[in-house]
C-alpha atoms as a PDB file:
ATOM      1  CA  UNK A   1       0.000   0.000   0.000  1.00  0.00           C
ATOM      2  CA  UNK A   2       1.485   3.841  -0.449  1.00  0.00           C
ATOM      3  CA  UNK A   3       0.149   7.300  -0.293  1.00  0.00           C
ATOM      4  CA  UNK A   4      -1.309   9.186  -2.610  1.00  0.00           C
ATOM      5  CA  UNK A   5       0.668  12.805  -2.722  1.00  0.00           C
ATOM      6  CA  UNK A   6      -1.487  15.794  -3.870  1.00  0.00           C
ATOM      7  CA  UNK A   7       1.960  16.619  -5.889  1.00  0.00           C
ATOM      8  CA  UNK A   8       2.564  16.633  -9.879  1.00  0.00           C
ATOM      9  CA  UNK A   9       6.041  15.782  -9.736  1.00  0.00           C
ATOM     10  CA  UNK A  10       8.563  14.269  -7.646  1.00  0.00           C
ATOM     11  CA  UNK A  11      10.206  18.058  -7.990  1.00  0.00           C
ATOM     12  CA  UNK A  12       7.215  19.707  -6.354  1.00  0.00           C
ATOM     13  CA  UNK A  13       7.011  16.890  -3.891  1.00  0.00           C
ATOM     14  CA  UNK A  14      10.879  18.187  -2.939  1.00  0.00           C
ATOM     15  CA  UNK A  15      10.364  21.878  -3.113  1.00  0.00           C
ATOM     16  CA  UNK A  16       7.985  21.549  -0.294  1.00  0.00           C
ATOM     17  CA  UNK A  17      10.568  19.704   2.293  1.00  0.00           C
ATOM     18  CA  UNK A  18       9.222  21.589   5.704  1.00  0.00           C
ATOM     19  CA  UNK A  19       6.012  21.421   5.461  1.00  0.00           C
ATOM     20  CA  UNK A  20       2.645  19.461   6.104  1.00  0.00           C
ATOM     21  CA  UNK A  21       2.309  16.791   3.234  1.00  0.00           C
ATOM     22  CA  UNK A  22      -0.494  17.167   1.156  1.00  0.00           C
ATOM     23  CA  UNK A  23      -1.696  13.026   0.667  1.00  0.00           C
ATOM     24  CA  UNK A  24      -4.894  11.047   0.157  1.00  0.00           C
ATOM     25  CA  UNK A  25      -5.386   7.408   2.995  1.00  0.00           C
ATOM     26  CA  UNK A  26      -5.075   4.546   0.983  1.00  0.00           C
ATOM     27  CA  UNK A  27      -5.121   1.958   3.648  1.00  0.00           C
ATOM     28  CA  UNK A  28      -8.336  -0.203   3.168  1.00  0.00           C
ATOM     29  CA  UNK A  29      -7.996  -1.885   6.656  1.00  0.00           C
ATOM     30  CA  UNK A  30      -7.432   1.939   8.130  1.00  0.00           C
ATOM     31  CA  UNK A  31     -10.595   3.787   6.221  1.00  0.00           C
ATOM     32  CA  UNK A  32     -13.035   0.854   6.777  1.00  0.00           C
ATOM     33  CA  UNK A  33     -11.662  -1.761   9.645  1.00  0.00           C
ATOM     34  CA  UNK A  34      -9.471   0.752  12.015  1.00  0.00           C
ATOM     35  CA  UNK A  35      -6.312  -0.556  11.201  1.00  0.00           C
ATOM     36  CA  UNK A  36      -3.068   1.650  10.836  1.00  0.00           C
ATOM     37  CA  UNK A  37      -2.692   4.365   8.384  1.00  0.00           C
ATOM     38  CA  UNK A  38      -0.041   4.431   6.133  1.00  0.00           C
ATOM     39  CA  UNK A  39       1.083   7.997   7.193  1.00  0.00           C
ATOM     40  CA  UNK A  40       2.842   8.504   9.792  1.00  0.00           C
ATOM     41  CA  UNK A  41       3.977  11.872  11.563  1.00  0.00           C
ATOM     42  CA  UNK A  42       7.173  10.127  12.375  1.00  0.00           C
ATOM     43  CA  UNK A  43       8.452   8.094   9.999  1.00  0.00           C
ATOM     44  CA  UNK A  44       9.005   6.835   6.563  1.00  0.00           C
ATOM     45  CA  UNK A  45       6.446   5.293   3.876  1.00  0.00           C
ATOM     46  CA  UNK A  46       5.850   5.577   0.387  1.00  0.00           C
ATOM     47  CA  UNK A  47       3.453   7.952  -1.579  1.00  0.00           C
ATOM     48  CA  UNK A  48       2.814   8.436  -4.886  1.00  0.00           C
ATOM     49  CA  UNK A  49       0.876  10.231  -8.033  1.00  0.00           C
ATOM     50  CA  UNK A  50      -1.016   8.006  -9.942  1.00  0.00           C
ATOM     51  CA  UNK A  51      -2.214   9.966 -13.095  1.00  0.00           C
ATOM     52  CA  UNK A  52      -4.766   7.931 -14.195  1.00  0.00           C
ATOM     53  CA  UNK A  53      -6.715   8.239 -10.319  1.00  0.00           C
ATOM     54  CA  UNK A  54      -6.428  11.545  -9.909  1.00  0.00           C
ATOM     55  CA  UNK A  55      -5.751  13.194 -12.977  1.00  0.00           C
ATOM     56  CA  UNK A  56      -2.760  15.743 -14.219  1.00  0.00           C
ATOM     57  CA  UNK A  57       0.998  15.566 -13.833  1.00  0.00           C
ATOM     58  CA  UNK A  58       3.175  12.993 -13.974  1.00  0.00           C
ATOM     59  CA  UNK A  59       3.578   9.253 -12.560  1.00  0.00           C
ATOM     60  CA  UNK A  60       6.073   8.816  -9.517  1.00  0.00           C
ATOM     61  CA  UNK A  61       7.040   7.136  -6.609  1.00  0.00           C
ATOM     62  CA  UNK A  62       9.173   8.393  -3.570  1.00  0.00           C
ATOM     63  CA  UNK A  63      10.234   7.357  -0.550  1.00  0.00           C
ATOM     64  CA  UNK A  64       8.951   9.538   2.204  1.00  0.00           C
ATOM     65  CA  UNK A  65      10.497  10.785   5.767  1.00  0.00           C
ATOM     66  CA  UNK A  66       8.472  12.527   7.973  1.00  0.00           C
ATOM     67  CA  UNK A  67       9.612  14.214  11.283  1.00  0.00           C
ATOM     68  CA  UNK A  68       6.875  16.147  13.838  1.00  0.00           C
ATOM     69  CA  UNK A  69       4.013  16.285  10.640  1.00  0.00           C
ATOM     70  CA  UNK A  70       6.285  17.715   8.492  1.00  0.00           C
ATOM     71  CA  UNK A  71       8.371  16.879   5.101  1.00  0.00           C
ATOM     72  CA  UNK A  72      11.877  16.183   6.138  1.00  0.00           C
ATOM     73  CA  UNK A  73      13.166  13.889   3.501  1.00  0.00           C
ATOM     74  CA  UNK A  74      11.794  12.525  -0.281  1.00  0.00           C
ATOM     75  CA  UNK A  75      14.008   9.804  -2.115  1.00  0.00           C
END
């Protein structure tokens, strides 16, 4: 399972190390059973834009790093 980032490209994605991420749940088990979300505020996970869900921009995947809610890291 991964993220879906409110981003068009892995560029923008980087630009806005800092701040809040901008994502969409994924996690079945988390939106309709209570299990764990994929994002975490501390942490690492994978996101992604998928084109052809959300429309616009470009297909990528990144690794993730998030320290106290905010952006600290994108591989």
């Amino acid at each position: 399972m991964m993220l879906l980032t409110g981003y068009t490209s892995k560029k923008e994605l980087k630009e806005c190390i800092g701040q809040p991420l901008q994502y969409e749940e994924t996690s079945f088990h988390y939106l309709y059973y209570g299990g764990e979300p994929e994002y975490k505020a501390n942490g690492s996970f994978v996101g992604a834009r998928r084109p052809h869900l959300l429309g616009g921009g470009r297909e990528f995947f990144a690794k993730i790093t998030m320290k106290n809610n905010l952006i600290s890291k994108v591989e």
